[in-house]
PDB file of N, CA and C in Angstrom:
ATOM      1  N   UNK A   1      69.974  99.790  67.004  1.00  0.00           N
ATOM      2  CA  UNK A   1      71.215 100.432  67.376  1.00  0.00           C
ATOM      3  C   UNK A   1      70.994 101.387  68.555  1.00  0.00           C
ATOM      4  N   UNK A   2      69.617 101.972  68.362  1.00  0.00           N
ATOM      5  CA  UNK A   2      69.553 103.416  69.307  1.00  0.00           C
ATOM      6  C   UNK A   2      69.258 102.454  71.002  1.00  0.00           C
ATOM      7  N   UNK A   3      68.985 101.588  70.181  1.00  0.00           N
ATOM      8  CA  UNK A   3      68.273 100.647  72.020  1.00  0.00           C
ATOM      9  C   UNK A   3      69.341  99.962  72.587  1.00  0.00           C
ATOM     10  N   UNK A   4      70.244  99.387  71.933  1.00  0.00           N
ATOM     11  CA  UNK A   4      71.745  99.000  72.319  1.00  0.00           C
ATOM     12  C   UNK A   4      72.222  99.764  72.753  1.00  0.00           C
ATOM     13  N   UNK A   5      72.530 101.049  72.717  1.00  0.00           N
ATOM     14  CA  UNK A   5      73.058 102.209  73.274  1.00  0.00           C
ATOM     15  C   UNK A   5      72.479 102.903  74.206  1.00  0.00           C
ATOM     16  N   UNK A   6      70.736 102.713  74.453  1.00  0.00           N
ATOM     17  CA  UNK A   6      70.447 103.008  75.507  1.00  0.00           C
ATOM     18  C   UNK A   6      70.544 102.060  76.723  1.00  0.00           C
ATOM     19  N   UNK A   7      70.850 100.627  76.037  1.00  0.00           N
ATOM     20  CA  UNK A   7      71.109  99.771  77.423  1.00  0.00           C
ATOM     21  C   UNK A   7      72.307  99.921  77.924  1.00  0.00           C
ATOM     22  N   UNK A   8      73.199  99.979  76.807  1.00  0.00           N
ATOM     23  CA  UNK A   8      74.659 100.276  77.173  1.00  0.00           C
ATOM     24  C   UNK A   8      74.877 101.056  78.316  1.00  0.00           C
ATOM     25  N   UNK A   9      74.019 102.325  78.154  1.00  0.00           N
ATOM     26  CA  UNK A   9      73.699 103.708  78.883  1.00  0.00           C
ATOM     27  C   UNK A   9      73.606 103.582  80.343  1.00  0.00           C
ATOM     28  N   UNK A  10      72.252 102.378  80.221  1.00  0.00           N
ATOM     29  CA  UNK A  10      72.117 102.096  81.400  1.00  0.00           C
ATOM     30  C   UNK A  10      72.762 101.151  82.403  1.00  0.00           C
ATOM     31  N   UNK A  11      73.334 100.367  81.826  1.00  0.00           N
ATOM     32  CA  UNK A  11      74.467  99.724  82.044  1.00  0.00           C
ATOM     33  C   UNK A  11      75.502 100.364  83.216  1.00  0.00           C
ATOM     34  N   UNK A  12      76.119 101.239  82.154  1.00  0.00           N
ATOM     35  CA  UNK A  12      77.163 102.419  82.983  1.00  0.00           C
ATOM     36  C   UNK A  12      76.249 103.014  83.775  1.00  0.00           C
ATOM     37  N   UNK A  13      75.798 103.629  83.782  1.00  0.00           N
ATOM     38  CA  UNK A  13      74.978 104.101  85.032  1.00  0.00           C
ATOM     39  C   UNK A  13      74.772 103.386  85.847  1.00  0.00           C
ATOM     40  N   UNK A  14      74.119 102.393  85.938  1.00  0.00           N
ATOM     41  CA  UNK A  14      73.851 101.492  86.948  1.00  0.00           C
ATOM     42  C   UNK A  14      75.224 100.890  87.648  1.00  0.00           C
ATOM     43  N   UNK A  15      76.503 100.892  86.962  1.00  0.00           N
ATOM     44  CA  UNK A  15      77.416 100.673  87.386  1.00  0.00           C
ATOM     45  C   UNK A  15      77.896 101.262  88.088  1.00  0.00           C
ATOM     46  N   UNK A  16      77.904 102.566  88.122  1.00  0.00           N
ATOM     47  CA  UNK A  16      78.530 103.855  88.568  1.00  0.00           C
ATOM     48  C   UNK A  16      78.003 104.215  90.225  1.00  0.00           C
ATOM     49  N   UNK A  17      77.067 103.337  90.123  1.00  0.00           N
ATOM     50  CA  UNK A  17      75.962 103.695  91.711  1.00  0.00           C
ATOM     51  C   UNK A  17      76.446 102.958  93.062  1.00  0.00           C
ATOM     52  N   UNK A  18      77.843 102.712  93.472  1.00  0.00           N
ATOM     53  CA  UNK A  18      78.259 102.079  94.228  1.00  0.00           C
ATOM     54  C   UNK A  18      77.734 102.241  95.679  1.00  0.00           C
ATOM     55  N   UNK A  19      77.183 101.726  96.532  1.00  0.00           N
ATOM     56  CA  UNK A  19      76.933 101.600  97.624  1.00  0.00           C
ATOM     57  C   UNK A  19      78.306 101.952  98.470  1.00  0.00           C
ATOM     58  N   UNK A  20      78.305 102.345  99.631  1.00  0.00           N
ATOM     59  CA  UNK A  20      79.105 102.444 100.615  1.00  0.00           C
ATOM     60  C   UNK A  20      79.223 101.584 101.794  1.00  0.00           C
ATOM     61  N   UNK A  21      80.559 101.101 102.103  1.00  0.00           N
ATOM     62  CA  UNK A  21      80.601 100.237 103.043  1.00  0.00           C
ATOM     63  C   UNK A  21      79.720 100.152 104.458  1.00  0.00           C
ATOM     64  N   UNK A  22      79.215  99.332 105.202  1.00  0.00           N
ATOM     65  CA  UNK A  22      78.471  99.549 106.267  1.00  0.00           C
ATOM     66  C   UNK A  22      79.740  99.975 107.293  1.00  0.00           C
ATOM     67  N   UNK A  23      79.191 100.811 108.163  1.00  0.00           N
ATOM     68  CA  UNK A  23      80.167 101.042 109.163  1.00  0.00           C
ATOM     69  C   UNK A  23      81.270 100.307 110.192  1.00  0.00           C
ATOM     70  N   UNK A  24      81.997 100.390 110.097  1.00  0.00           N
ATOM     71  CA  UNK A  24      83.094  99.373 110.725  1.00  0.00           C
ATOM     72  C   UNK A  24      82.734  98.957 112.578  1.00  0.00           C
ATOM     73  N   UNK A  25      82.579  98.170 113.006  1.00  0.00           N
ATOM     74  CA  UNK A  25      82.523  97.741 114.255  1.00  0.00           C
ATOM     75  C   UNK A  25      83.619  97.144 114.384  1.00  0.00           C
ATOM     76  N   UNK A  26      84.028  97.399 115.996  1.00  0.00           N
ATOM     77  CA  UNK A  26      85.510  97.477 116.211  1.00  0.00           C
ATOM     78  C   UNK A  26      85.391  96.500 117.352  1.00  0.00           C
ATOM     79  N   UNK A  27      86.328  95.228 117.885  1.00  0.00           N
ATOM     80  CA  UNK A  27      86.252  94.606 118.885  1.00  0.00           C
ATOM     81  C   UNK A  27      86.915  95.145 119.818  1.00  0.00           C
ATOM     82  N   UNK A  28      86.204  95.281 121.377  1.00  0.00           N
ATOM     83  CA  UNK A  28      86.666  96.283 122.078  1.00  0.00           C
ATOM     84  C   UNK A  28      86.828  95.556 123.263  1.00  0.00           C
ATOM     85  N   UNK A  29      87.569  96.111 124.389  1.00  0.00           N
ATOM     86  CA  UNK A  29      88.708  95.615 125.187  1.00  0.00           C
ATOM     87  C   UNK A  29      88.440  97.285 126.625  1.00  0.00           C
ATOM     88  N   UNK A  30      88.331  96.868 127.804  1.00  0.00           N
ATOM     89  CA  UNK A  30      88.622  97.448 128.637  1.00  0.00           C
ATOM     90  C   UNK A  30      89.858  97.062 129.241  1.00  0.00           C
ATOM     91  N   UNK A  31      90.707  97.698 129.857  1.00  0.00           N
ATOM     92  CA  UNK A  31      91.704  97.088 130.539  1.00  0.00           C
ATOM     93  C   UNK A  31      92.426  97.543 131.638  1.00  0.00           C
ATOM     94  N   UNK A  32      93.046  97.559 132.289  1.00  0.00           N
ATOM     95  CA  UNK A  32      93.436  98.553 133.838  1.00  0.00           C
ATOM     96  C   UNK A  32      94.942  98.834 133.540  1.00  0.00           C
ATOM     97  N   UNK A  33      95.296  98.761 132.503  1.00  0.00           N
ATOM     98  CA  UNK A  33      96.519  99.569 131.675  1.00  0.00           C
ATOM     99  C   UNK A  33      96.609 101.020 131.161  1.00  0.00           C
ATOM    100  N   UNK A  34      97.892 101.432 131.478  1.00  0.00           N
ATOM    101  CA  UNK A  34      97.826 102.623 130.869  1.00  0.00           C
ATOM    102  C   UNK A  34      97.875 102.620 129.173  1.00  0.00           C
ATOM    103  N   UNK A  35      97.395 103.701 128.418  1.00  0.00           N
ATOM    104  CA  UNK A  35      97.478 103.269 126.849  1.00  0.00           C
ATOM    105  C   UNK A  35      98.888 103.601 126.269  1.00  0.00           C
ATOM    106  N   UNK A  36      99.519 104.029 127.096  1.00  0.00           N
ATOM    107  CA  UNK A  36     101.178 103.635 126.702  1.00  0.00           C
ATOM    108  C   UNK A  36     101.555 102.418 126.646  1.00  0.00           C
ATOM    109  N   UNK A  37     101.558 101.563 127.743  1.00  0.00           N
ATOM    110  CA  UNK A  37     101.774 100.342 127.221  1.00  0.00           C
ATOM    111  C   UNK A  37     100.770  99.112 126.248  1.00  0.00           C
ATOM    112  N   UNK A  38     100.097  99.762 126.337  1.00  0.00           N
ATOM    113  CA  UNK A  38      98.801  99.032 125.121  1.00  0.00           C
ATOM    114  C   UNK A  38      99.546  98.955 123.920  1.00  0.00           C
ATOM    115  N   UNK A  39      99.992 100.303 123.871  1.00  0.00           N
ATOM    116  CA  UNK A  39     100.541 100.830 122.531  1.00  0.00           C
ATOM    117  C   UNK A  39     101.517  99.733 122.118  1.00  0.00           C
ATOM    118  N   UNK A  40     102.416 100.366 123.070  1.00  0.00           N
ATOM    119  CA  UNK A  40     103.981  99.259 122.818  1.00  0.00           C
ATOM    120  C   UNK A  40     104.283  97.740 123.014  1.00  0.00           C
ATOM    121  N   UNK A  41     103.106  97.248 124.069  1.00  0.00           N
ATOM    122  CA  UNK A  41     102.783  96.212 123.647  1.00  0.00           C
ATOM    123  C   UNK A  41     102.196  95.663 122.358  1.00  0.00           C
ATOM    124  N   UNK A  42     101.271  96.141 121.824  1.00  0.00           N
ATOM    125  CA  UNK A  42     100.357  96.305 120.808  1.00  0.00           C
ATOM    126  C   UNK A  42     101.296  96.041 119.110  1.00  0.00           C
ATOM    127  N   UNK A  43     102.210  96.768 119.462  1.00  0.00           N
ATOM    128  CA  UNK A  43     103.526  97.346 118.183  1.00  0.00           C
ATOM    129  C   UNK A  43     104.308  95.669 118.353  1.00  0.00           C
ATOM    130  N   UNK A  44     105.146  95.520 119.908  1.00  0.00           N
ATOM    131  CA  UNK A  44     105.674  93.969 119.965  1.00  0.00           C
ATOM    132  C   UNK A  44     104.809  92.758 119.259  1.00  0.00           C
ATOM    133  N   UNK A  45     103.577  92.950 119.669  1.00  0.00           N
ATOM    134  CA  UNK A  45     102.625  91.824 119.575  1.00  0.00           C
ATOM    135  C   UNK A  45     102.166  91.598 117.937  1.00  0.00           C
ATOM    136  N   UNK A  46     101.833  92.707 117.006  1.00  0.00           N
ATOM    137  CA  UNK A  46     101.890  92.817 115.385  1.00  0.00           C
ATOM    138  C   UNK A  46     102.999  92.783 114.697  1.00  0.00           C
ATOM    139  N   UNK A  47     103.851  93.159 115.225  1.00  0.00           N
ATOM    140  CA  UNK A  47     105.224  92.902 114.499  1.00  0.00           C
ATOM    141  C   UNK A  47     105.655  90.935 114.644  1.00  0.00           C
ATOM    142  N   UNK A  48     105.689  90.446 115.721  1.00  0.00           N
ATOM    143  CA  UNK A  48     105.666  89.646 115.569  1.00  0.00           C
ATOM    144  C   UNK A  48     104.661  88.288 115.343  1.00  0.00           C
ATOM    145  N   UNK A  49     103.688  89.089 114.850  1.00  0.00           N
ATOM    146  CA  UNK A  49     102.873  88.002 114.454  1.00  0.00           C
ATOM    147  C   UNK A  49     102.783  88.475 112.450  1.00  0.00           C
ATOM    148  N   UNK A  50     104.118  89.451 112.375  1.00  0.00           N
ATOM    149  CA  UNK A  50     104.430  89.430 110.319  1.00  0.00           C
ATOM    150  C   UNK A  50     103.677  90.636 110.487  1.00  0.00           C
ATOM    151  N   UNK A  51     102.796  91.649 110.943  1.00  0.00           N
ATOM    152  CA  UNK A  51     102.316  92.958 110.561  1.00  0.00           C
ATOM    153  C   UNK A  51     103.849  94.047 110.352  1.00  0.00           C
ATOM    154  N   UNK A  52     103.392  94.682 109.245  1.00  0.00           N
ATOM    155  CA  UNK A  52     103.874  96.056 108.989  1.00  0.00           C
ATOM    156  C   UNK A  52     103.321  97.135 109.458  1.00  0.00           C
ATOM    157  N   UNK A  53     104.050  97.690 110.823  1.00  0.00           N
ATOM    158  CA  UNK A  53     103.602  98.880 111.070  1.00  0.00           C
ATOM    159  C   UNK A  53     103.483 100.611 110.275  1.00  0.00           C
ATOM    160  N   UNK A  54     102.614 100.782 110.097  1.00  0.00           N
ATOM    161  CA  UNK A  54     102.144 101.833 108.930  1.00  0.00           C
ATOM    162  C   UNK A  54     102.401 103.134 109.416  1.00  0.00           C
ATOM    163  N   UNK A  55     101.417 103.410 110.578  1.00  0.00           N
ATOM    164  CA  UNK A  55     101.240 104.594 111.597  1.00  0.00           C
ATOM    165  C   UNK A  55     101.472 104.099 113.170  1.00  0.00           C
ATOM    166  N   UNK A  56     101.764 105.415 113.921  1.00  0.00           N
ATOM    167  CA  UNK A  56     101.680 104.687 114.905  1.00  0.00           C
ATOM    168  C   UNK A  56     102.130 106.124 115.481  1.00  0.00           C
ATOM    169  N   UNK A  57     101.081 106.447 116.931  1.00  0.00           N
ATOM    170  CA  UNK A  57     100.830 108.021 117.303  1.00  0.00           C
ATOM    171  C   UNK A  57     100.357 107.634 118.530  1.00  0.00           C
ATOM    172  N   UNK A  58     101.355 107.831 119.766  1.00  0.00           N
ATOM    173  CA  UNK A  58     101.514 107.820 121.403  1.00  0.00           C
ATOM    174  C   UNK A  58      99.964 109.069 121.698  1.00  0.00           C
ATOM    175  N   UNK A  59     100.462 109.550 121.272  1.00  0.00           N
ATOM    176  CA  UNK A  59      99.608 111.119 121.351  1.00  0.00           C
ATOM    177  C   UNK A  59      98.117 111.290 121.075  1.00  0.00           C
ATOM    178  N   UNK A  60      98.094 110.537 119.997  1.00  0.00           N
ATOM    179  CA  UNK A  60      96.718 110.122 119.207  1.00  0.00           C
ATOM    180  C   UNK A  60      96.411 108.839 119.820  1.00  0.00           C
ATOM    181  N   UNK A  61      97.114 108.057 120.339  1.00  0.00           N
ATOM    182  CA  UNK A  61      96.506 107.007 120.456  1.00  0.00           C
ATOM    183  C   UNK A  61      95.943 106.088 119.497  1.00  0.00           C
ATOM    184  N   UNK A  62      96.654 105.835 118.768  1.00  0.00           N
ATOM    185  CA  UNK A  62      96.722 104.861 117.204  1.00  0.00           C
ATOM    186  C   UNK A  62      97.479 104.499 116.850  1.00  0.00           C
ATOM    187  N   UNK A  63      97.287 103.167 116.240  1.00  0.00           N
ATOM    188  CA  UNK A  63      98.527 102.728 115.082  1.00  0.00           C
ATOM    189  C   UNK A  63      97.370 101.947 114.166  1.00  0.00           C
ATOM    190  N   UNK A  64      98.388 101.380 112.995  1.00  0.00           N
ATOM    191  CA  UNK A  64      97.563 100.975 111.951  1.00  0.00           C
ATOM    192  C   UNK A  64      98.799 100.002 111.395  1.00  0.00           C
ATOM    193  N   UNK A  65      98.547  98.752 111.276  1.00  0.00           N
ATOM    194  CA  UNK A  65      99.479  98.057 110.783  1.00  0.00           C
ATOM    195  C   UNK A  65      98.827  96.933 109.533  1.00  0.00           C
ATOM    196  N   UNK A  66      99.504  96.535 108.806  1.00  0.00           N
ATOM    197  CA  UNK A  66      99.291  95.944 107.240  1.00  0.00           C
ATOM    198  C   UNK A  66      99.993  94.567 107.247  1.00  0.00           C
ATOM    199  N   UNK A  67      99.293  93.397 107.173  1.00  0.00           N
ATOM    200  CA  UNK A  67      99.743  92.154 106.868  1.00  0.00           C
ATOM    201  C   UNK A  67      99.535  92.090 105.062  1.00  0.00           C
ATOM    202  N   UNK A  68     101.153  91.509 104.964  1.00  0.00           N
ATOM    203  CA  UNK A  68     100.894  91.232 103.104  1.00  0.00           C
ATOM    204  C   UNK A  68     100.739  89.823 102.937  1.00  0.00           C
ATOM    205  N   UNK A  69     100.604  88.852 103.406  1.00  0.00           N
ATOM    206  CA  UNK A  69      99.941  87.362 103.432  1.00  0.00           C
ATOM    207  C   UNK A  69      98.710  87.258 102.934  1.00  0.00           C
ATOM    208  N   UNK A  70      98.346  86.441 102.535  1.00  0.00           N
ATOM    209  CA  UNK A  70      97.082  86.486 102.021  1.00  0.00           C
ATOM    210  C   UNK A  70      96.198  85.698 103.462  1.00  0.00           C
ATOM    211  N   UNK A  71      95.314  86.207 103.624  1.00  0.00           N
ATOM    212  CA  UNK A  71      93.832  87.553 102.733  1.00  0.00           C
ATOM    213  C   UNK A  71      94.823  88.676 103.456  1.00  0.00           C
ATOM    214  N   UNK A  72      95.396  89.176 102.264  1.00  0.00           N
ATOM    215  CA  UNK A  72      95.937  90.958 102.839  1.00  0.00           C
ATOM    216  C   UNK A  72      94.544  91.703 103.699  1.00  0.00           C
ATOM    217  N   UNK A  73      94.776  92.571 104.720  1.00  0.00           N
ATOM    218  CA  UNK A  73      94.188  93.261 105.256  1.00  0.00           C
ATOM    219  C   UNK A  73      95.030  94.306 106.446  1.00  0.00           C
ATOM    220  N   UNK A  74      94.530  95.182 106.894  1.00  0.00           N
ATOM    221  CA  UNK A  74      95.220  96.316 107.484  1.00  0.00           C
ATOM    222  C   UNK A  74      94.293  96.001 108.879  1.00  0.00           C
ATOM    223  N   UNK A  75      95.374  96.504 109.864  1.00  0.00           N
ATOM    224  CA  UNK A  75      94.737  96.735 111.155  1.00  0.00           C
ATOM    225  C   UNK A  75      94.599  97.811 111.769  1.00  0.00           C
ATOM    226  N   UNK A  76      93.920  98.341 112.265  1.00  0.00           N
ATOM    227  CA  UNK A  76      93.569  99.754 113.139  1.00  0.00           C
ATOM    228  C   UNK A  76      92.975  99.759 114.815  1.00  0.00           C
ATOM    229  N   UNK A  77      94.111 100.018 115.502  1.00  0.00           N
ATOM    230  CA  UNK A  77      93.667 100.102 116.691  1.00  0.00           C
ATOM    231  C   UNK A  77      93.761 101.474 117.556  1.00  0.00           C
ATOM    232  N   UNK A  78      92.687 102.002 118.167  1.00  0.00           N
ATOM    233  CA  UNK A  78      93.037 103.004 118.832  1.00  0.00           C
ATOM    234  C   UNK A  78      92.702 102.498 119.915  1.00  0.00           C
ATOM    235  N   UNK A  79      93.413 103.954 121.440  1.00  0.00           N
ATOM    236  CA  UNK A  79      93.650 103.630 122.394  1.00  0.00           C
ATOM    237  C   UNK A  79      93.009 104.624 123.284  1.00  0.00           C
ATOM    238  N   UNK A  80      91.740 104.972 124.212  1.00  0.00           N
ATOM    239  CA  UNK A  80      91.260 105.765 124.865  1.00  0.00           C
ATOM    240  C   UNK A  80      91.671 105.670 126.444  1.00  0.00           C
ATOM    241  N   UNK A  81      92.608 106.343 126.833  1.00  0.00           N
ATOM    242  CA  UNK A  81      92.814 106.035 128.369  1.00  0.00           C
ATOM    243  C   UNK A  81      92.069 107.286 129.146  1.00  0.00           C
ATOM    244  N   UNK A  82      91.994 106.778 130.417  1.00  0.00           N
ATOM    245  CA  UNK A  82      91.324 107.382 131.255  1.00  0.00           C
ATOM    246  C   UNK A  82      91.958 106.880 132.868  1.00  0.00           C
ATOM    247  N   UNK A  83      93.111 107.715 133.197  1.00  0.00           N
ATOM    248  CA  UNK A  83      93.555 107.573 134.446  1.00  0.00           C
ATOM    249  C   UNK A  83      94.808 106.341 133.947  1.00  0.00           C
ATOM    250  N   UNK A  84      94.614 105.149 134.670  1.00  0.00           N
ATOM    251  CA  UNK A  84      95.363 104.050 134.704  1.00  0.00           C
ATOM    252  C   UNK A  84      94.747 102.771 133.846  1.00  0.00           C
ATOM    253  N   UNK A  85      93.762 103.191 133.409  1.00  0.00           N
ATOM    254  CA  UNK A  85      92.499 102.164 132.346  1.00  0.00           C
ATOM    255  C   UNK A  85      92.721 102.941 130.754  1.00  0.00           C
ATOM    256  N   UNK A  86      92.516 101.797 130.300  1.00  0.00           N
ATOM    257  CA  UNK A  86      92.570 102.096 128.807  1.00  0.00           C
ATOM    258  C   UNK A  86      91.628 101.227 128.084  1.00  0.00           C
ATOM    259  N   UNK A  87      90.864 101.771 127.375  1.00  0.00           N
ATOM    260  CA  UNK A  87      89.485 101.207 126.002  1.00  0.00           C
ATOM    261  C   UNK A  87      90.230 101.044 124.702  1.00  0.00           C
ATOM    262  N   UNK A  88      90.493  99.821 124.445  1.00  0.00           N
ATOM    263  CA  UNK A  88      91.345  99.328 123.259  1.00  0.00           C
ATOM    264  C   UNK A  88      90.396  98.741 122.288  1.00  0.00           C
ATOM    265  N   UNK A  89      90.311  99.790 121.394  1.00  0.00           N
ATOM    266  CA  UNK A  89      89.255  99.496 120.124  1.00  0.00           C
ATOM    267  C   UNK A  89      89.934  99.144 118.958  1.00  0.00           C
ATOM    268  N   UNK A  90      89.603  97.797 118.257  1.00  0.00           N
ATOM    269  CA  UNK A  90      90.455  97.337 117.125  1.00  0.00           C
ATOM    270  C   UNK A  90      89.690  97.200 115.787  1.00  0.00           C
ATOM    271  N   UNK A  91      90.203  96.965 114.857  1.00  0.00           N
ATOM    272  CA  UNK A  91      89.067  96.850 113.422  1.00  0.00           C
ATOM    273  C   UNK A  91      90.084  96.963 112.548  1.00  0.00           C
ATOM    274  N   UNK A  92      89.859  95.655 111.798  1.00  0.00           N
ATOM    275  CA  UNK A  92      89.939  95.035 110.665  1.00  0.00           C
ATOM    276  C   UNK A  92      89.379  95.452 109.358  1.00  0.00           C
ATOM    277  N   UNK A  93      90.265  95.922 108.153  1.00  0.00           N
ATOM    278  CA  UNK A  93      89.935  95.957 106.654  1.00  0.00           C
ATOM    279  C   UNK A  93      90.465  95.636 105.980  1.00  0.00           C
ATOM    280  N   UNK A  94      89.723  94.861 104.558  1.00  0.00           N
ATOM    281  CA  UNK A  94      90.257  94.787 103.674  1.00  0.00           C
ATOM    282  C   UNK A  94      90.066  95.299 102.282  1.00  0.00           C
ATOM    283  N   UNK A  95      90.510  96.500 102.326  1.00  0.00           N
ATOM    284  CA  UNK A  95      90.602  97.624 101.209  1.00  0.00           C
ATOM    285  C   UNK A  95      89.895  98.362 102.134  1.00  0.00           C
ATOM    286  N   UNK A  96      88.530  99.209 101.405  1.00  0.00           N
ATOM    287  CA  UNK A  96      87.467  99.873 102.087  1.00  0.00           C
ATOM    288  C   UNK A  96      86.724  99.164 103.347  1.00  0.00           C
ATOM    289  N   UNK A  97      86.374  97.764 103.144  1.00  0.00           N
ATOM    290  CA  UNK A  97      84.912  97.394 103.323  1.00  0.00           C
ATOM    291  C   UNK A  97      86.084  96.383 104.540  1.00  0.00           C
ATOM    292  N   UNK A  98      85.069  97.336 105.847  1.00  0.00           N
ATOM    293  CA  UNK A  98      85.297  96.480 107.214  1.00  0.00           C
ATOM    294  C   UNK A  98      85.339  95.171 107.173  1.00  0.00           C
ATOM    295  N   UNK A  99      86.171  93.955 108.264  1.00  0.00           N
ATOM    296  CA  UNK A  99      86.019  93.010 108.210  1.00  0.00           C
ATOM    297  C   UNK A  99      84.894  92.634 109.469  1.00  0.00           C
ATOM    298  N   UNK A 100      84.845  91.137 109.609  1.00  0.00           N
ATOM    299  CA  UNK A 100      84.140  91.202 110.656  1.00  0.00           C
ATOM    300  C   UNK A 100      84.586  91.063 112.558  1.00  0.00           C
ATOM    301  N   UNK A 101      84.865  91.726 113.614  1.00  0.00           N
ATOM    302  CA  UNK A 101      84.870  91.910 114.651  1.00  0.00           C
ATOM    303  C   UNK A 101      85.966  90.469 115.454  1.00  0.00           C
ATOM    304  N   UNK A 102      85.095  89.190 114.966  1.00  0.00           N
ATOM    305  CA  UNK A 102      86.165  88.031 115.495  1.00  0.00           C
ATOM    306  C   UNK A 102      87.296  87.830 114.970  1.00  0.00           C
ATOM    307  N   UNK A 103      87.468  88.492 113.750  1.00  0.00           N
ATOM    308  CA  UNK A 103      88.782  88.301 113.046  1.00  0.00           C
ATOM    309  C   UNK A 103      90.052  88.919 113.804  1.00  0.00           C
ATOM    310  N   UNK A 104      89.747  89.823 114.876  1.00  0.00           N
ATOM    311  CA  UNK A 104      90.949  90.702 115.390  1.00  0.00           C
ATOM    312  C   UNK A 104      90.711  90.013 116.711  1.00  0.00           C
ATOM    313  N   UNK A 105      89.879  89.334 117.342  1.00  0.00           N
ATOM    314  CA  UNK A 105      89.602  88.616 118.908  1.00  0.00           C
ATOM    315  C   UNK A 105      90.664  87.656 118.985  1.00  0.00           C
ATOM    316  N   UNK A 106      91.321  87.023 118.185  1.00  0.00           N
ATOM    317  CA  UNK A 106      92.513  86.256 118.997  1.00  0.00           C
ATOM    318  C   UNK A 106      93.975  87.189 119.106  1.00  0.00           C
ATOM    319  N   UNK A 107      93.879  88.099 118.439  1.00  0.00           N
ATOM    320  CA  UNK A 107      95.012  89.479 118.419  1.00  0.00           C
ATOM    321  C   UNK A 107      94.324  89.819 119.497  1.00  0.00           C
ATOM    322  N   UNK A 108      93.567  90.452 120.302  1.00  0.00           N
ATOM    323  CA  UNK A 108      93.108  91.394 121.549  1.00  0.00           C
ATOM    324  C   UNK A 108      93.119  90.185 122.394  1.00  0.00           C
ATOM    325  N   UNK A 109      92.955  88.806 122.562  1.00  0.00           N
ATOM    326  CA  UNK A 109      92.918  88.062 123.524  1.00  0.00           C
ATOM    327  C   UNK A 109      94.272  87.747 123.498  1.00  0.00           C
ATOM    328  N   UNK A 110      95.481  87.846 123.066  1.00  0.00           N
ATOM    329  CA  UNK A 110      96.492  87.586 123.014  1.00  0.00           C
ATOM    330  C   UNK A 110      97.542  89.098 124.190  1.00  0.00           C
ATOM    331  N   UNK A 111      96.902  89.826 123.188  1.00  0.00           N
ATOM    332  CA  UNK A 111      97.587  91.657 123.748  1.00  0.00           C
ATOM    333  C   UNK A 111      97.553  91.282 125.012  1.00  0.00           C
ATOM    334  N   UNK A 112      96.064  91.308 125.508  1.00  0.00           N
ATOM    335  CA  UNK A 112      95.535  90.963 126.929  1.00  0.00           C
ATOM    336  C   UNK A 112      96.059  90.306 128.073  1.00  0.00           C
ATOM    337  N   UNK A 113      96.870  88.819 127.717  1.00  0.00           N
ATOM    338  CA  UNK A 113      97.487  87.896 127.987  1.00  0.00           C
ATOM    339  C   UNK A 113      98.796  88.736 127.918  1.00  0.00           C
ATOM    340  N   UNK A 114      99.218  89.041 127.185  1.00  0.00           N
ATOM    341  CA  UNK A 114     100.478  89.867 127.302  1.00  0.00           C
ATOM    342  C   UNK A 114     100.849  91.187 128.227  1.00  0.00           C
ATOM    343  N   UNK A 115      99.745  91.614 127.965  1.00  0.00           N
ATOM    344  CA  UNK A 115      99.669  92.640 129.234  1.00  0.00           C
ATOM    345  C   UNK A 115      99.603  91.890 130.736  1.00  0.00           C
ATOM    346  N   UNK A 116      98.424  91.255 130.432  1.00  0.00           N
ATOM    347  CA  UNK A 116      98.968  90.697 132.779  1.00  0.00           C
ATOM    348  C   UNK A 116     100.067  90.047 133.104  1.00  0.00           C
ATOM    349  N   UNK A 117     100.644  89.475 131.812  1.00  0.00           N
ATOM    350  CA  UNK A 117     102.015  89.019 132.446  1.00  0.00           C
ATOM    351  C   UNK A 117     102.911  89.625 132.747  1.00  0.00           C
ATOM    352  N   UNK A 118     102.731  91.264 131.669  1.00  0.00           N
ATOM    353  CA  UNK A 118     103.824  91.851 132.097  1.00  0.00           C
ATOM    354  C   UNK A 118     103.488  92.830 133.315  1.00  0.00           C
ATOM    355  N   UNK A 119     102.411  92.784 134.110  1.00  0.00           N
ATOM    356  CA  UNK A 119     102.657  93.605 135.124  1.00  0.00           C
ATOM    357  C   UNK A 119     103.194  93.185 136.328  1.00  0.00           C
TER     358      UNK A 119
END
């Protein structure tokens, strides 16, 4: 009985020891846009591809939008400008644990395409 209960013991414990996600790597994008229109392009371009926009901060330079389709996952893109150029960093999750980097590359090769047409 006492050894059943110490495996039990260890059991839960050993359960309890969750590792933490590896750090998220983000697929990244230079571009000769300002990050205003990244943005609002960015918002056109997830909305119509079924994302729910969550957040979304001109100022901050972020939004975060949520597909409920399956494999559910959330998107996060921020926007670093500098002059008339903007560094468009994107990343994919589902729940905690990052996805991987190509999963958001036909969304940023798309934005991209959307942006030179519209200038």
């Amino acid at each position: 009985m006492r050894a059943r209960l110490m495996a039990m013991g260890l059991v839960l414990w050993l359960a309890g020891c969750a590792t933490t996600p590896p750090p998220a790597t983000p697929a990244v994008r230079e571009l000769s846009v300002t990050p205003r229109a990244v943005l609002v392009e960015s918002l056109d371009l997830l909305m119509a591809r079924g994302y729910v926009i969550r957040h979304a901060d001109a100022e901050l330079g972020r939004l975060e939008a949520v597909i409920a389709r399956w494999p559910g996952y959330r998107v996060k893109l921020e926007v670093q400008g500098s002059g008339t150029a903007s560094r468009i960093a994107m990343t994919a999750y589902r729940g905690n644990r990052p996805l991987p980097p190509s999963l958001v590359e036909p969304l940023l090769t798309e934005l991209n395409s959307r942006l030179e047409m519209a200038r």
